[in-house]
Protein backbone atom coordinates (compact mmCIF):
# COMPACT_ATOMS: atom_id res chain seq x y z
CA UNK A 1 -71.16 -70.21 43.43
CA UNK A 2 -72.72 -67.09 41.50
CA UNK A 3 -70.55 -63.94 41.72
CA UNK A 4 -71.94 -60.42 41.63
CA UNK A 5 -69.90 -57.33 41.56
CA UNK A 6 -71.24 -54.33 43.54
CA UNK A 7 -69.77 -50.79 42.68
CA UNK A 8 -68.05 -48.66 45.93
CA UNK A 9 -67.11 -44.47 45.78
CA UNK A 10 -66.96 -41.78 48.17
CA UNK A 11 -70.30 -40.94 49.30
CA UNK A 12 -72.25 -44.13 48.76
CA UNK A 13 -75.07 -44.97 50.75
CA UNK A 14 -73.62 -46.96 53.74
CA UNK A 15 -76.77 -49.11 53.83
CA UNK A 16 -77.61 -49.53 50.41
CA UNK A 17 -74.37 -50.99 49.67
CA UNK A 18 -72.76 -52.53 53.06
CA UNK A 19 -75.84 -54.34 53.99
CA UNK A 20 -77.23 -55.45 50.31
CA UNK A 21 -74.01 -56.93 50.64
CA UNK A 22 -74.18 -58.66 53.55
CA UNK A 23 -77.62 -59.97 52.81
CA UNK A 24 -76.72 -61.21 49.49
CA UNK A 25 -73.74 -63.02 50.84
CA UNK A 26 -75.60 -64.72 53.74
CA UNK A 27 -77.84 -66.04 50.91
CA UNK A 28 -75.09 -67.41 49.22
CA UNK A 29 -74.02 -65.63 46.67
CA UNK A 30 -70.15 -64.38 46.10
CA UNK A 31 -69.99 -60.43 46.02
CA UNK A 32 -66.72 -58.86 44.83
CA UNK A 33 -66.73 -55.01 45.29
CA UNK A 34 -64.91 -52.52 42.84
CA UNK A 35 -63.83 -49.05 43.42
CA UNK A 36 -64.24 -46.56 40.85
CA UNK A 37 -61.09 -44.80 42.39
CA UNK A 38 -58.85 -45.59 45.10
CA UNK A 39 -59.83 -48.72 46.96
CA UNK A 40 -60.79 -47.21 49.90
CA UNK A 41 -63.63 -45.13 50.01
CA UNK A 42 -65.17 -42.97 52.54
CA UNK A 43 -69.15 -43.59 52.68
CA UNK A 44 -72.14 -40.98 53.34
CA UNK A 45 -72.01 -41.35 57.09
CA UNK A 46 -68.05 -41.88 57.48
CA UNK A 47 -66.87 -44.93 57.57
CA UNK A 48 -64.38 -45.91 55.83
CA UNK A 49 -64.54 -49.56 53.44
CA UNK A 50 -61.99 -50.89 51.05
CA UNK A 51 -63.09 -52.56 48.05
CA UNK A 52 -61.88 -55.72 46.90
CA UNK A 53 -60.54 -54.39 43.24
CA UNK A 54 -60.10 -51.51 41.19
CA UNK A 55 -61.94 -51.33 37.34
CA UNK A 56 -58.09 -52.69 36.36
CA UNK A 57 -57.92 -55.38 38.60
CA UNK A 58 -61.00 -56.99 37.58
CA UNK A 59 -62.16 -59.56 34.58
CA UNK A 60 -65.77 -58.16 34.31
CA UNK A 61 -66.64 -62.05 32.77
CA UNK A 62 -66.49 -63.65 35.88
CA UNK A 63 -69.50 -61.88 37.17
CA UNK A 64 -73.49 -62.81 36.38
CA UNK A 65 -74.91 -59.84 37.32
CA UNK A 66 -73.84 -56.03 38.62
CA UNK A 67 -75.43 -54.07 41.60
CA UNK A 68 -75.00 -49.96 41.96
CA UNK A 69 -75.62 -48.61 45.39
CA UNK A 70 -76.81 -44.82 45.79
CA UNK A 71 -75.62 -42.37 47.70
CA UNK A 72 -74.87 -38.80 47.56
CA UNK A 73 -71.62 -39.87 45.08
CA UNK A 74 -74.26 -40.51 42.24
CA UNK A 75 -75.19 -36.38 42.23
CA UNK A 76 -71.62 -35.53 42.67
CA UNK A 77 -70.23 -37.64 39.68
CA UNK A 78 -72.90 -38.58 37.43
CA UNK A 79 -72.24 -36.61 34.11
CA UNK A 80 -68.23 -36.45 34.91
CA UNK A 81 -67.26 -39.94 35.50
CA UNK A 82 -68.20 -42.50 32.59
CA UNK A 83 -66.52 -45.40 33.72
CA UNK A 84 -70.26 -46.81 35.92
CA UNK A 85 -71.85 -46.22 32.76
CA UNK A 86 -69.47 -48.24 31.09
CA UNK A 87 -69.97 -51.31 33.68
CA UNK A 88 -73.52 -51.06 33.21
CA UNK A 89 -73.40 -51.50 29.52
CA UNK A 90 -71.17 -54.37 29.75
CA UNK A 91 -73.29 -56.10 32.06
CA UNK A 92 -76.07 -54.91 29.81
CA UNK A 93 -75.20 -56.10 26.90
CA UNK A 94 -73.88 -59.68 27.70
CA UNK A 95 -77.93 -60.11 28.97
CA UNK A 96 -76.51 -60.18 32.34
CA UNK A 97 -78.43 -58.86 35.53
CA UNK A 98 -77.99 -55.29 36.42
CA UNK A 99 -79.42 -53.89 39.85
CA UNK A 100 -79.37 -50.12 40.98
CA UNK A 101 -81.07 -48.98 44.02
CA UNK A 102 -81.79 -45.37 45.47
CA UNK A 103 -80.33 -42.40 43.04
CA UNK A 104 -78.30 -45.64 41.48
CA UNK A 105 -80.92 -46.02 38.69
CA UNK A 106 -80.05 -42.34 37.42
CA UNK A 107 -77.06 -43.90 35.81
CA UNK A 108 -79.30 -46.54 33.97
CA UNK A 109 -81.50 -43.94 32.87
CA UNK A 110 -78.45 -42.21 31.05
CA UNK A 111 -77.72 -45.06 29.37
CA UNK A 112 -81.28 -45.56 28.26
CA UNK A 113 -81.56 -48.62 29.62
CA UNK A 114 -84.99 -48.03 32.09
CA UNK A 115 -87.06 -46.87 28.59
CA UNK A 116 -90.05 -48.74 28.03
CA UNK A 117 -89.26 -50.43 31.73
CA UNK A 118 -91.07 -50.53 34.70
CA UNK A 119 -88.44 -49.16 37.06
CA UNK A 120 -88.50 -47.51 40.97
CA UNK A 121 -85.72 -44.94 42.46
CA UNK A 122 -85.16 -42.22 45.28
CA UNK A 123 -87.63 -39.63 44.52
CA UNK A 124 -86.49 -37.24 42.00
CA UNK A 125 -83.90 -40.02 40.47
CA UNK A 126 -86.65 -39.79 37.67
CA UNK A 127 -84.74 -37.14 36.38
CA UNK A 128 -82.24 -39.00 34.10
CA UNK A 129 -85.06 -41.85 32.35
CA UNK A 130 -86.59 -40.30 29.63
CA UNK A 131 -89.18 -42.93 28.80
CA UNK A 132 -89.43 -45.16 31.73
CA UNK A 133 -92.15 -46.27 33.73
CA UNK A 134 -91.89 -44.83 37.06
CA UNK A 135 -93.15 -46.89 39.71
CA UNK A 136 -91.85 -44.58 42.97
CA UNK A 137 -94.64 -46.20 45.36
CA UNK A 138 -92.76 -49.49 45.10
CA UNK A 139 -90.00 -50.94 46.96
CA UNK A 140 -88.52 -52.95 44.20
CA UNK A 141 -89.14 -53.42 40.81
CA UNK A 142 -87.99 -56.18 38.22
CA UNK A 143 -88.67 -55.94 34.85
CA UNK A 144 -86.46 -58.19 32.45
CA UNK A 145 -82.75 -57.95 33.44
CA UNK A 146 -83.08 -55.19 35.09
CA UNK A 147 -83.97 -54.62 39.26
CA UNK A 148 -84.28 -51.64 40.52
CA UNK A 149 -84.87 -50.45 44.55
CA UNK A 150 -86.45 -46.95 46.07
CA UNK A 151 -84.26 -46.11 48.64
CA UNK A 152 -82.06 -47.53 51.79
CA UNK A 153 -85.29 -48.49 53.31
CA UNK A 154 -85.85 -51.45 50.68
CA UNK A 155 -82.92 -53.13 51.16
CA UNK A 156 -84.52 -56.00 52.17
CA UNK A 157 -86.46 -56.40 49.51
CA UNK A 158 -84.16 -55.59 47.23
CA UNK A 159 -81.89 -58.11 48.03
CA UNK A 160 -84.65 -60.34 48.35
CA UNK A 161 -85.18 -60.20 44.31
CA UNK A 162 -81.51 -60.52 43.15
CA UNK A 163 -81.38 -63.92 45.20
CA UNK A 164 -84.56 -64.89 43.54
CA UNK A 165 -83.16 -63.87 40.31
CA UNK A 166 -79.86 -65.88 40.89
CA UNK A 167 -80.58 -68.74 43.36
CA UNK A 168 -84.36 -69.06 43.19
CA UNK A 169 -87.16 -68.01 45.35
CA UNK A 170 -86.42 -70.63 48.20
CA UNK A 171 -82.85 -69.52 48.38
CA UNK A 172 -84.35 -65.91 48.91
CA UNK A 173 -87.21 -67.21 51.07
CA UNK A 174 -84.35 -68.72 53.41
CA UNK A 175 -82.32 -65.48 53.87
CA UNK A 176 -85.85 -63.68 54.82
CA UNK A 177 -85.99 -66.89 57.61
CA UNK A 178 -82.36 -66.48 58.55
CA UNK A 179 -82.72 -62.87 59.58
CA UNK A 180 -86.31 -63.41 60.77
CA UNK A 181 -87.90 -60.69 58.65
């Protein structure tokens, strides 16, 4: 079974991250989630989640592709905490898939990974890609190894393309049937 790893902190977007998880596993993929911090994690709206691992816990090889919910947590931590950034590279650099959706694709555009790409984002996640492509009247964008999502209300699609990406279009065609979208 493929394995993804999604990223949970404080203030993520509930949505973006609780149900791109729940579609992706429901089209059968495997999706570990890491904290950044402490394991549990208090979300936008206020619920708390507990992630499956911590950066320590975790053997980053296991995984064949990455995905980087937004939420209010990207503002709040973006030129402080290094260690997404990190993750993103690593993911990056093995050719491996890396997904972002919302503000999540600011912390691509740090790491210059969105120039000369067709990319989408929350509006004003722009900010941080200094010679992207930005695409904000999409809902999803894929260009290379790289898929990025507008905001909570693309979540659909957005899962949609990482199951095409790792399981093929029928596979993503099935979840669409399974929640009759």
């Amino acid at each position: 079974m493929k394995k993804g790893l999604m990223v949970f902190s404080n203030n993520m977007e509930d949505g973006e991250a609780l149900f791109t998880r729940a579609l992706l596993v429901r089209g059968g993929l495997q999706i570990d989630t890491v904290s950044i911090g402490d394991k549990e994690v208090k979300t936008s709206y206020g619920l708390y989640v507990k992630a499956d691992y911590t950066l320590e816990e975790i053997n980053l090889d296991t995984y064949e592709f990455l995905i980087v919910p937004g939420g209010k947590y990207v503002a709040e931590i973006i030129y402080e905490n290094k260690s997404i950034g990190k993750l993103i590279q690593d993911f990056y650099k093995k050719q491996r898939l890396v997904t972002a959706i919302c503000a999540g694709p600011r912390f691509l555009g740090l790491q210059n990974l969105l120039d000369n790409r067709q990319y989408t984002a929350y509006p004003g996640s722009e900010k941080d890609v200094k010679n992207g492509i930005y695409l904000g009247n999409l809902k999803v964008v894929k260009d290379g190894n790289v898929i990025t999502g507008r905001s909570a209300g693309a979540v659909y699609e957005f899962a949609y393309e990482i199951l095409k990406d790792q399981l093929g279009e029928e596979a993503a065609e099935k979840m669409y049937k399974s929640i009759i979208y």
